[in-house]
Protein backbone atom coordinates (compact mmCIF):
# COMPACT_ATOMS: atom_id res chain seq x y z
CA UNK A 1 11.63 41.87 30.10
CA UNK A 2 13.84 39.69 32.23
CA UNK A 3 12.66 38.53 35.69
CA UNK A 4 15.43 40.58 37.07
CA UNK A 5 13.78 43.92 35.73
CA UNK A 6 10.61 42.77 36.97
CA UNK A 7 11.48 41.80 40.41
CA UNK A 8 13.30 45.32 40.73
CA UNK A 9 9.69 46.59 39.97
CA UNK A 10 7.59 44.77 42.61
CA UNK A 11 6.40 45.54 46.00
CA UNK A 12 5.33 42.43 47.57
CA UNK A 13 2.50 42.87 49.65
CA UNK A 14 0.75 41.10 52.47
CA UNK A 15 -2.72 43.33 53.70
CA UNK A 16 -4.58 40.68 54.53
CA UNK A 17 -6.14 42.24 58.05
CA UNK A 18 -5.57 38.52 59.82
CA UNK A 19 -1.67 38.46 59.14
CA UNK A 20 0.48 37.63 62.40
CA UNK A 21 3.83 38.73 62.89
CA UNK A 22 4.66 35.26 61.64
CA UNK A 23 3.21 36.23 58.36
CA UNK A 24 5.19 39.84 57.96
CA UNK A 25 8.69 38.12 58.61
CA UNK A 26 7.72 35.17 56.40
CA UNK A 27 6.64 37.91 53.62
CA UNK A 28 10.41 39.58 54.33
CA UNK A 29 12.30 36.15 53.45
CA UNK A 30 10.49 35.47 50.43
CA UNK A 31 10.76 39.04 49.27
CA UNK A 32 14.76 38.70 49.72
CA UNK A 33 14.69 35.32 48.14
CA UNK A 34 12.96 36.83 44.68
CA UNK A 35 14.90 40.06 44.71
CA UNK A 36 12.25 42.49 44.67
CA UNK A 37 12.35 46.14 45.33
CA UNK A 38 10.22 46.30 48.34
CA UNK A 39 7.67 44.66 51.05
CA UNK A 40 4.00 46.23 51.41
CA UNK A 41 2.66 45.80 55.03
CA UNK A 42 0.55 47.08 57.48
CA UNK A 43 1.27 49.70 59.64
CA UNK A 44 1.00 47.14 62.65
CA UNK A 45 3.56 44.85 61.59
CA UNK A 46 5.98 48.28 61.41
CA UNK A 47 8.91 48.23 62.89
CA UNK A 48 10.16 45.20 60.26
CA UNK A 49 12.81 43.20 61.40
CA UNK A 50 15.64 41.53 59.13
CA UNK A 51 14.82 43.29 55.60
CA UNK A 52 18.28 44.11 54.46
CA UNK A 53 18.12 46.17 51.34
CA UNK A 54 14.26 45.89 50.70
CA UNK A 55 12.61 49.00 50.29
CA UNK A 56 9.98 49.09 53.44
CA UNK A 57 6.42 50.45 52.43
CA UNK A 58 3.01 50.79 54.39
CA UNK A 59 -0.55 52.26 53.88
CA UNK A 60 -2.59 54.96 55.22
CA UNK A 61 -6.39 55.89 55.37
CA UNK A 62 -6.52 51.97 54.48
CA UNK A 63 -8.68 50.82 52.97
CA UNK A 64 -11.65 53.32 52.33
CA UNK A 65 -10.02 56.34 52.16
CA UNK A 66 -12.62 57.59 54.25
CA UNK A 67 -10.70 59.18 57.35
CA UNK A 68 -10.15 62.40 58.44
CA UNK A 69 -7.40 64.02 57.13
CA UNK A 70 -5.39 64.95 60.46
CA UNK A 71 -5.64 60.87 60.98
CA UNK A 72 -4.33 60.30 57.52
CA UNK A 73 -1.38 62.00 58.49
CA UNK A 74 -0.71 61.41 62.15
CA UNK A 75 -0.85 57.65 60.63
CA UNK A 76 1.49 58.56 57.97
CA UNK A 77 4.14 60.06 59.97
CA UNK A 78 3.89 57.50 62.43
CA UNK A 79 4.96 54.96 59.76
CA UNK A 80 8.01 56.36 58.58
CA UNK A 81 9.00 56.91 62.33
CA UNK A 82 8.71 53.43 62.30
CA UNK A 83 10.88 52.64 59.12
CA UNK A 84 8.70 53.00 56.64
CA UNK A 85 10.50 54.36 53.41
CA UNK A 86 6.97 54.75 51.52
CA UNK A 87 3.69 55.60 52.30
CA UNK A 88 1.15 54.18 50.48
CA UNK A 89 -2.60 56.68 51.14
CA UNK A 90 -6.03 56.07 50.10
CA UNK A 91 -7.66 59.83 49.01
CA UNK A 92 -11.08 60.24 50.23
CA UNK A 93 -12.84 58.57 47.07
CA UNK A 94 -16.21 59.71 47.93
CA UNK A 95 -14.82 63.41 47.92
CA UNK A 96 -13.91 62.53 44.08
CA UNK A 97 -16.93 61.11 43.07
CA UNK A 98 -18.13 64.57 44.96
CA UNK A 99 -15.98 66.73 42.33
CA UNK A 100 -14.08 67.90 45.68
CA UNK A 101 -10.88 68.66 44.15
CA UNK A 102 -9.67 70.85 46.48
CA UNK A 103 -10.52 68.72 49.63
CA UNK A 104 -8.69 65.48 47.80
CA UNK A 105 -5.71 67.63 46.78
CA UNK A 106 -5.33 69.51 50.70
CA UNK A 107 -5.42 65.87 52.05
CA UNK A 108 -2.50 64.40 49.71
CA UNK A 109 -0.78 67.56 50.87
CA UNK A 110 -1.25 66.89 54.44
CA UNK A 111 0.07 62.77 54.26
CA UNK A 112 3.13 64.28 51.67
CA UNK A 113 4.61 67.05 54.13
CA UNK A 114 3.68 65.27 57.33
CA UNK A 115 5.57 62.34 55.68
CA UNK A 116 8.50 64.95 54.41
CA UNK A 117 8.89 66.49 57.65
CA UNK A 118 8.99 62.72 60.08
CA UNK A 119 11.53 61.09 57.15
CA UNK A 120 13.66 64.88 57.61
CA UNK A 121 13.66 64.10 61.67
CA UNK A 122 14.09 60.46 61.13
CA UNK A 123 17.19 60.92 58.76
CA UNK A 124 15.76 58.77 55.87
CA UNK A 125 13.99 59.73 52.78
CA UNK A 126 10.46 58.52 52.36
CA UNK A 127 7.82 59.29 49.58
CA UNK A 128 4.04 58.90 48.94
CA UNK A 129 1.84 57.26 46.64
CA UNK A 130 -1.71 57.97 46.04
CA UNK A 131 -4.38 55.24 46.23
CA UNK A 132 -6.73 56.69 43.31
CA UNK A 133 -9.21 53.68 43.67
CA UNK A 134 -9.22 53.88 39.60
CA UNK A 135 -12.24 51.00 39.47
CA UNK A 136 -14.59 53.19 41.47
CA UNK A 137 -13.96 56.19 38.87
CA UNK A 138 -14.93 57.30 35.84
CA UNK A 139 -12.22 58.19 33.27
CA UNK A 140 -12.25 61.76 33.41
CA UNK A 141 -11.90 61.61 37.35
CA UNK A 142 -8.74 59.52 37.28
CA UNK A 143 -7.28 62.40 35.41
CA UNK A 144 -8.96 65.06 37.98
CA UNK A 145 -7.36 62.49 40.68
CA UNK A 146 -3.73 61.86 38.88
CA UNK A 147 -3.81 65.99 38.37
CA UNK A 148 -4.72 66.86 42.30
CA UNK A 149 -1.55 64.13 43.22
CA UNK A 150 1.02 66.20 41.20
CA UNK A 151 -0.57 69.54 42.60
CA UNK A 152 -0.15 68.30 46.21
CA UNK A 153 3.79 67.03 45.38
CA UNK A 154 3.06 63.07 45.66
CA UNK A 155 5.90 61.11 44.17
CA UNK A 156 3.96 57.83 42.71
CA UNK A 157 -0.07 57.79 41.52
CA UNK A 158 -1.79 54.01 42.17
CA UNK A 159 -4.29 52.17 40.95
CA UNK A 160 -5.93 49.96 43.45
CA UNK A 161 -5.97 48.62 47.44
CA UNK A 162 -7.55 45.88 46.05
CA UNK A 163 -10.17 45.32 48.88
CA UNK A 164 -12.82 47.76 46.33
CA UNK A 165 -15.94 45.64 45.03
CA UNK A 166 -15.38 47.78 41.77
CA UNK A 167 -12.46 45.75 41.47
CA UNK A 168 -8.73 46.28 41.13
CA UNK A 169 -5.93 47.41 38.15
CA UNK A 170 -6.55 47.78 34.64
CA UNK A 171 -3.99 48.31 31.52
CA UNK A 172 -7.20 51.06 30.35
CA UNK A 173 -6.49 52.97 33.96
CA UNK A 174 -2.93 52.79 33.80
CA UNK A 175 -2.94 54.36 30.38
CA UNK A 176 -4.66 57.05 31.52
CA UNK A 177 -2.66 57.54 34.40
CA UNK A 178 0.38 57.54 32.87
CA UNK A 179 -0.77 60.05 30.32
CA UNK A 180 -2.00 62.47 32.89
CA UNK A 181 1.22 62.49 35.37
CA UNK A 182 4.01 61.97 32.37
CA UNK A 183 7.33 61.66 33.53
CA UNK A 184 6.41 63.81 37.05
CA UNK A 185 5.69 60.43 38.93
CA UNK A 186 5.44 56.98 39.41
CA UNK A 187 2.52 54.62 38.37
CA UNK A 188 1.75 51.44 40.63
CA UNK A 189 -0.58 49.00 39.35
CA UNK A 190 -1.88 46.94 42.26
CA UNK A 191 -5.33 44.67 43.08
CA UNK A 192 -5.65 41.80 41.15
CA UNK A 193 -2.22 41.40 38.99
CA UNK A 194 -1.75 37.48 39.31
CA UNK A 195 -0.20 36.57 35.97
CA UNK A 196 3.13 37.46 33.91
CA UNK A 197 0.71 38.58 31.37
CA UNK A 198 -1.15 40.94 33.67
CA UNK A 199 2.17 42.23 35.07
CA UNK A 200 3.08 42.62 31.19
CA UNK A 201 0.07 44.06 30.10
CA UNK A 202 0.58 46.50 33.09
CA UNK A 203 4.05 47.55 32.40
CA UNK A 204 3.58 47.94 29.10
CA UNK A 205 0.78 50.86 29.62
CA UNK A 206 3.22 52.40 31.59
CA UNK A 207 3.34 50.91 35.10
CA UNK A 208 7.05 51.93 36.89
CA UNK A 209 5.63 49.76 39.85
CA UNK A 210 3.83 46.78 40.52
CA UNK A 211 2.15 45.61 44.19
CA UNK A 212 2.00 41.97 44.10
CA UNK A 213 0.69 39.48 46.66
CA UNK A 214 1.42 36.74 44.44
CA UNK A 215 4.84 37.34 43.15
CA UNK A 216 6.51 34.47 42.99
CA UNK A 217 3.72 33.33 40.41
CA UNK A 218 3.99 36.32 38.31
CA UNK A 219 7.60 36.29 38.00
CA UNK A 220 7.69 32.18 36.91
CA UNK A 221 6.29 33.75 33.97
CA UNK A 222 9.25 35.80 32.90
CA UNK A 223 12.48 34.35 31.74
CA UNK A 224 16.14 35.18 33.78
């Protein structure tokens, strides 16, 4: 792949809880600079300032997942009144390792049509990806996970927030992912991608997205 494709793949991210606003519109300038699809910030630093044709995403229920559901999408709503063309949740991961299907499923619902219905008002489109916290599951509960995501009507599923212990992406999760969800959505690998051969390796189980902090490094290792 060229660095070109790649770049049109990232969403470089900045998370990091002690960011300024300094940071964010640093982050912005670098993103133009390596022609990536999007930034990845936190809701805070929304409304962005200067981004010209980046792609503006955020996070919700960040980073345990473990937040009420009305929250999850009061926060999500919020965001894309604020700009935000994507909306990146957390599900409740403890409700998964539960077997709480339902409950994960009616809170993806909630983020995706509170996000439908502020990006209808707000005259933009805006879609949702699903923070699966793949590490922290077993295999057969990313595919219970992946499955509830196309159920509720989310647009991308996701590996990682890359603050979990368990740890962050792998090609094995993606795999799986990918299988489960086909062609219906997206797959973001995110949380710990720091070399062109981990982006590779990603991509090449069938990642359509990557979240990168580091992106400049990654995409040194691909050729123009």
């Amino acid at each position: 792949m060229k660095k070109t494709d790649v770049a049109a793949m990232i969403d470089h991210t900045l998370l990091k809880p002690e960011s300024t606003p300094d940071d964010f519109a640093s982050l912005v300038e670098e993103a133009k600079g390596l022609g990536v699809l999007a930034v990845c910030v936190s809701p805070s630093a929304l409304p962005l300032k200067d981004t010209g044709d980046l792609v503006i995403a955020t996070v919700c229920g960040f980073p345990s997942g473990a937040v009420a559901p009305q929250i999850k999408a009061a926060e999500a709503a919020l965001a894309v009144e604020q700009g935000a063309q994507e909306v990146d949740m957390v599900i409740n991961i403890g409700a998964a390792k539960a077997g709480l299907w339902d409950d994960v499923e009616a809170d993806i619902r909630g983020v995706v049509e509170a996000v439908a219905d502020a990006a209808k008002k707000a005259g933009h489109d805006a879609l949702v990806k699903v923070i699966i916290e793949s590490a922290a599951l077993e295999d057969d509960e990313i595919v219970a996970a992946c499955e509830a995501s196309v159920r509720a009507g989310a647009h991308f599923v996701k590996t990682s927030t890359g603050f979990h212990p368990a740890g962050g992406a792998s090609a094995h999760a993606v795999a799986i992912m990918r299988k489960t969800v086909g062609d219906a959505l997206g797959v973001k690998a995110s949380g710990g991608i720091r070399s062109a051969e981990a982006a590779r390796e990603m991509i090449e189980a069938g990642a359509s997205r990557l979240g990168l902090s580091g992106s400049a490094a990654v995409l040194e290792g691909f050729e123009d």
